[in-house]
N, C-alpha and C. Protein backbone atom coordinates (compact mmCIF):
# COMPACT_ATOMS: atom_id res chain seq x y z
N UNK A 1 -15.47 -11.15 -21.27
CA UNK A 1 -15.11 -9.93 -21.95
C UNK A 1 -14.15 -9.14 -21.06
N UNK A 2 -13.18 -9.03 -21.39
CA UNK A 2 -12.05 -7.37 -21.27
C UNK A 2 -12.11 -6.29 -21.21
N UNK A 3 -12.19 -5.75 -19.53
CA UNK A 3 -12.42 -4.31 -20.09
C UNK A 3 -11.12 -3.41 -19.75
N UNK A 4 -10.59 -2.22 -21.16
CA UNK A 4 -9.68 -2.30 -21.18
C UNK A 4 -9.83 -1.00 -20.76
N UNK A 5 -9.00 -0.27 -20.15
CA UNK A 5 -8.97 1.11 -19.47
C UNK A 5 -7.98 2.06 -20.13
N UNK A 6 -8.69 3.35 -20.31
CA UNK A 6 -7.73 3.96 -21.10
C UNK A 6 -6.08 4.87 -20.48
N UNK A 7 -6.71 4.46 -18.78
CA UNK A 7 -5.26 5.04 -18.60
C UNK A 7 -3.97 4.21 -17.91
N UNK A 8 -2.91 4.52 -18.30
CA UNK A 8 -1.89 3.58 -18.37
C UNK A 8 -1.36 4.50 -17.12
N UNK A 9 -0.78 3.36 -16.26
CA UNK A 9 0.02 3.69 -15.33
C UNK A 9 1.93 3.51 -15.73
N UNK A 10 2.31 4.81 -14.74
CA UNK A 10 3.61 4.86 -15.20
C UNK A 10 4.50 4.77 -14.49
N UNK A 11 5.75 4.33 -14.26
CA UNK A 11 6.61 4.49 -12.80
C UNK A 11 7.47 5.76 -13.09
N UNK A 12 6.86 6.62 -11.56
CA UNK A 12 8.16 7.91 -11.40
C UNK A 12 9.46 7.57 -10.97
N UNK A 13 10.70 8.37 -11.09
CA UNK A 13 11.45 8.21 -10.85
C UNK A 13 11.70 7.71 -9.51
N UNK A 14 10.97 8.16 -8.22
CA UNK A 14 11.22 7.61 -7.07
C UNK A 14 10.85 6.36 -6.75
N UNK A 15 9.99 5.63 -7.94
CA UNK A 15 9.09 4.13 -7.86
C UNK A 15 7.78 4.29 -7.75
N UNK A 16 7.19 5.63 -7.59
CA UNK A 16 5.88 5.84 -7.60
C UNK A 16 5.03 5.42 -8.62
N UNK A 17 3.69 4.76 -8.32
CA UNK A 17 2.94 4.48 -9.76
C UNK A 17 2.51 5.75 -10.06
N UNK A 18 2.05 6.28 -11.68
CA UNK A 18 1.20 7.49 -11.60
C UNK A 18 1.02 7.65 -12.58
N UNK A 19 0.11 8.51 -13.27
CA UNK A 19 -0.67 8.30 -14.46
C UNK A 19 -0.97 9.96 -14.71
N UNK A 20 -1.10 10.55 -15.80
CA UNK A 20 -1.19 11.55 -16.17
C UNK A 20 -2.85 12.15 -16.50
N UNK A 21 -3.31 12.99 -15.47
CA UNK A 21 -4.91 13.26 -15.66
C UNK A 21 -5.33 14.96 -16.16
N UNK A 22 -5.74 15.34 -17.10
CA UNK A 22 -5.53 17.05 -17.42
C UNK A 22 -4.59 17.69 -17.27
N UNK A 23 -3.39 16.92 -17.44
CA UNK A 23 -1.75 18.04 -18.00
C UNK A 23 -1.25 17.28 -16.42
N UNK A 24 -1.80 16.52 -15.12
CA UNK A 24 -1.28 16.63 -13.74
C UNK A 24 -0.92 15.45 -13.58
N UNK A 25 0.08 15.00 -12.89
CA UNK A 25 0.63 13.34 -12.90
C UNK A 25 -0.04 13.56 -11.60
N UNK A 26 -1.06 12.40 -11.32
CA UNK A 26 -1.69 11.77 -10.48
C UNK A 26 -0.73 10.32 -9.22
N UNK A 27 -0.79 10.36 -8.32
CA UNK A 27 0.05 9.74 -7.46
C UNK A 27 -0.73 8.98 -6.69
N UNK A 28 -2.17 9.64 -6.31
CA UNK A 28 -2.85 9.52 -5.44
C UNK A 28 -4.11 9.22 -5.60
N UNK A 29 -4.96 8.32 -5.98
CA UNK A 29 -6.25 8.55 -7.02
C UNK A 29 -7.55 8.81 -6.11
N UNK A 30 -7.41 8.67 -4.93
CA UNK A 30 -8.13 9.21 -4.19
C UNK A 30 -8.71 10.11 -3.84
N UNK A 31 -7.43 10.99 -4.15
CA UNK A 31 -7.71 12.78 -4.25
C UNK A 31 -7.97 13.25 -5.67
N UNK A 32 -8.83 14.37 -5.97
CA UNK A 32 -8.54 15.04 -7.23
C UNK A 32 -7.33 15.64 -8.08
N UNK A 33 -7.50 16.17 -9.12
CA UNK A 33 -6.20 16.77 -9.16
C UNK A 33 -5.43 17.93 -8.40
N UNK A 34 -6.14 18.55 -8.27
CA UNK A 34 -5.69 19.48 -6.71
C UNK A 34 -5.12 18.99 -5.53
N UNK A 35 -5.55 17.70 -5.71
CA UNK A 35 -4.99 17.20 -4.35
C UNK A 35 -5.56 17.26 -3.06
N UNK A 36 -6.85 18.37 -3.40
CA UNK A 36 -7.39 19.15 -2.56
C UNK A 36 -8.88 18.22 -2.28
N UNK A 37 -9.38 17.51 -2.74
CA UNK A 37 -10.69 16.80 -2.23
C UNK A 37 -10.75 15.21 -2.62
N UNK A 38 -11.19 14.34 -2.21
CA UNK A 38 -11.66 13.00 -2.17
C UNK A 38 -11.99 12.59 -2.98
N UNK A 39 -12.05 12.02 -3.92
CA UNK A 39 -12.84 11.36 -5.34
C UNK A 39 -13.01 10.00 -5.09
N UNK A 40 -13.94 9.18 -5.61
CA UNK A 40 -13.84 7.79 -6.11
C UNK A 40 -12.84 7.55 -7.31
N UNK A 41 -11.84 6.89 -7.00
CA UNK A 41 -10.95 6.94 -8.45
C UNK A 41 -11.52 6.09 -9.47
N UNK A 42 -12.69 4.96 -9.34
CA UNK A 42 -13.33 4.48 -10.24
C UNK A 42 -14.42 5.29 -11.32
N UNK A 43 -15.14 5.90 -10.73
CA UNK A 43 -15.89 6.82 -10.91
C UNK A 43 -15.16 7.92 -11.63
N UNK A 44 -14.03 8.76 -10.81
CA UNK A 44 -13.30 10.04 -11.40
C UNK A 44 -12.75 9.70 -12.47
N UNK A 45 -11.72 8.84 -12.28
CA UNK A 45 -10.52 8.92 -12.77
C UNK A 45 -10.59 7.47 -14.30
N UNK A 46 -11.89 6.55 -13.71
CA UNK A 46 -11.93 5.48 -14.18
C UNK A 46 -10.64 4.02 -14.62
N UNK A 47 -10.28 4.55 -13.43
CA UNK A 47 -9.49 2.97 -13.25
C UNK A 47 -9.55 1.99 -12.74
N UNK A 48 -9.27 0.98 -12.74
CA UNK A 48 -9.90 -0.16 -12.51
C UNK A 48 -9.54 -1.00 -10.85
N UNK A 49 -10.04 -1.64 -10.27
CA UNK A 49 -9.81 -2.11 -9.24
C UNK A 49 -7.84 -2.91 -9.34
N UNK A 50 -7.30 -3.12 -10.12
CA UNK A 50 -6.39 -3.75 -10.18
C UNK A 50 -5.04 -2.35 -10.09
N UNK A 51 -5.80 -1.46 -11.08
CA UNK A 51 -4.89 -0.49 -11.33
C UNK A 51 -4.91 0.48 -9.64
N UNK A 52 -5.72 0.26 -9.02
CA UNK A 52 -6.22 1.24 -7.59
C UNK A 52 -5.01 0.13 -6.68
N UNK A 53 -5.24 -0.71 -6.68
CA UNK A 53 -4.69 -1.72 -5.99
C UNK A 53 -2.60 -1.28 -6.26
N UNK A 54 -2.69 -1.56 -7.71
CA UNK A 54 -1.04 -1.59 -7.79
C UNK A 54 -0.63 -0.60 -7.28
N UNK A 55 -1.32 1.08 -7.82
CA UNK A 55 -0.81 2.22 -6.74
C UNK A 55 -0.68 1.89 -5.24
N UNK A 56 -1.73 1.72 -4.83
CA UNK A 56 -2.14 1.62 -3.42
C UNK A 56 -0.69 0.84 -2.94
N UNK A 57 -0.30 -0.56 -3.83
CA UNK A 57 0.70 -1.20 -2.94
C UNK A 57 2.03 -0.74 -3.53
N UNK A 58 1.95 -0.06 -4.43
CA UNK A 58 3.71 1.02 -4.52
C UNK A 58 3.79 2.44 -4.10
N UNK A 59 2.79 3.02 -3.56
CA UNK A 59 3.20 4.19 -3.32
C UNK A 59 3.10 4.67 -1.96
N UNK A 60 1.76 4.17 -1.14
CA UNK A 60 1.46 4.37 0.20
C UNK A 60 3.24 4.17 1.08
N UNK A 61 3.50 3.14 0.70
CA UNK A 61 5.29 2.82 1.36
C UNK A 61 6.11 4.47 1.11
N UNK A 62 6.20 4.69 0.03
CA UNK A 62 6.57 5.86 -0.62
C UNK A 62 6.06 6.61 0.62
N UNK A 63 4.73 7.19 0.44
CA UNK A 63 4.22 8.68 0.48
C UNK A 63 4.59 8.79 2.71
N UNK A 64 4.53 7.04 3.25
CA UNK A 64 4.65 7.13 4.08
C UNK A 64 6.04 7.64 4.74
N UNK A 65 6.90 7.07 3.75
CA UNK A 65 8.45 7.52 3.96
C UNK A 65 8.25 9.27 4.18
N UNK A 66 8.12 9.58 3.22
CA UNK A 66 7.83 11.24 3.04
C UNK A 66 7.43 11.66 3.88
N UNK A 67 6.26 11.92 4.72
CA UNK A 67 5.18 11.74 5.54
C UNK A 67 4.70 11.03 6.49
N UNK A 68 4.91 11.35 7.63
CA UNK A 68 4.60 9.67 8.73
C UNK A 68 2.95 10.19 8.70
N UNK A 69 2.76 11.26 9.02
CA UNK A 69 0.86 11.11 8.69
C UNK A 69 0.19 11.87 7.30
N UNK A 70 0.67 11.13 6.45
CA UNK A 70 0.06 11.99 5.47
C UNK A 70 -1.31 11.50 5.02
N UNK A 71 -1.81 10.89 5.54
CA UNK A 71 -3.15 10.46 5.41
C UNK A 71 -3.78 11.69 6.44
N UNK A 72 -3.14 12.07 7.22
CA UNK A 72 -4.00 13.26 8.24
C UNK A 72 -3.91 14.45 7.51
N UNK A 73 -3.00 14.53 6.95
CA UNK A 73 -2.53 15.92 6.29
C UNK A 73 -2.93 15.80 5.23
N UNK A 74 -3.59 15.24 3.90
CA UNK A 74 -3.92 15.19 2.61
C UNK A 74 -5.57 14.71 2.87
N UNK A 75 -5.97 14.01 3.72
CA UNK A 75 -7.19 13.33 4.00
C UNK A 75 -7.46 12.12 2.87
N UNK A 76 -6.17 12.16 1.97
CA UNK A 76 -6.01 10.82 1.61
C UNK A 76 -6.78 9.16 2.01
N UNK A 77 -7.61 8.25 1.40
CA UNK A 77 -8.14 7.55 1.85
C UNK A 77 -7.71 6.24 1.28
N UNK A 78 -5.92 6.81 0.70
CA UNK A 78 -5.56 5.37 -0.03
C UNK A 78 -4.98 4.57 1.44
């Protein structure tokens, strides 16, 4: 059986994956929408291990460009 997830990932203009959660394009699924605390994105956000994965390997490159520690500065745990 298939389980099919209701949220679709999207590419931003810079190549970012991201998906739209209460009006907020999500980048990061780790964090809430604030940006401001830690979530399980399975649990929160309910996406799936494949969909955690494709962010994880298109955007971390990204967010690192931006940011050489932004895992220190966001507490990000992607």
């Amino acid at each position: 059986m298939t389980k099919f997830c209701k949220i679709q990932l999207k590419s931003t203009q810079e190549g970012m994956k991201s998906f739209i959660f209460q009006d907020t394009y999500i980048t990061d699924p780790t964090l809430d929408e604030t940006g401001r605390y830690p979530v399980d994105p399975k649990k929160y956000y309910g996406l799936s291990d494949s969909q955690i994965k494709e962010m994880k390997d298109s955007n971390i490159p990204l967010f690192e460009k931006q940011v050489d520690d932004y895992k220190n500065v966001t507490g990000s745990k992607l």
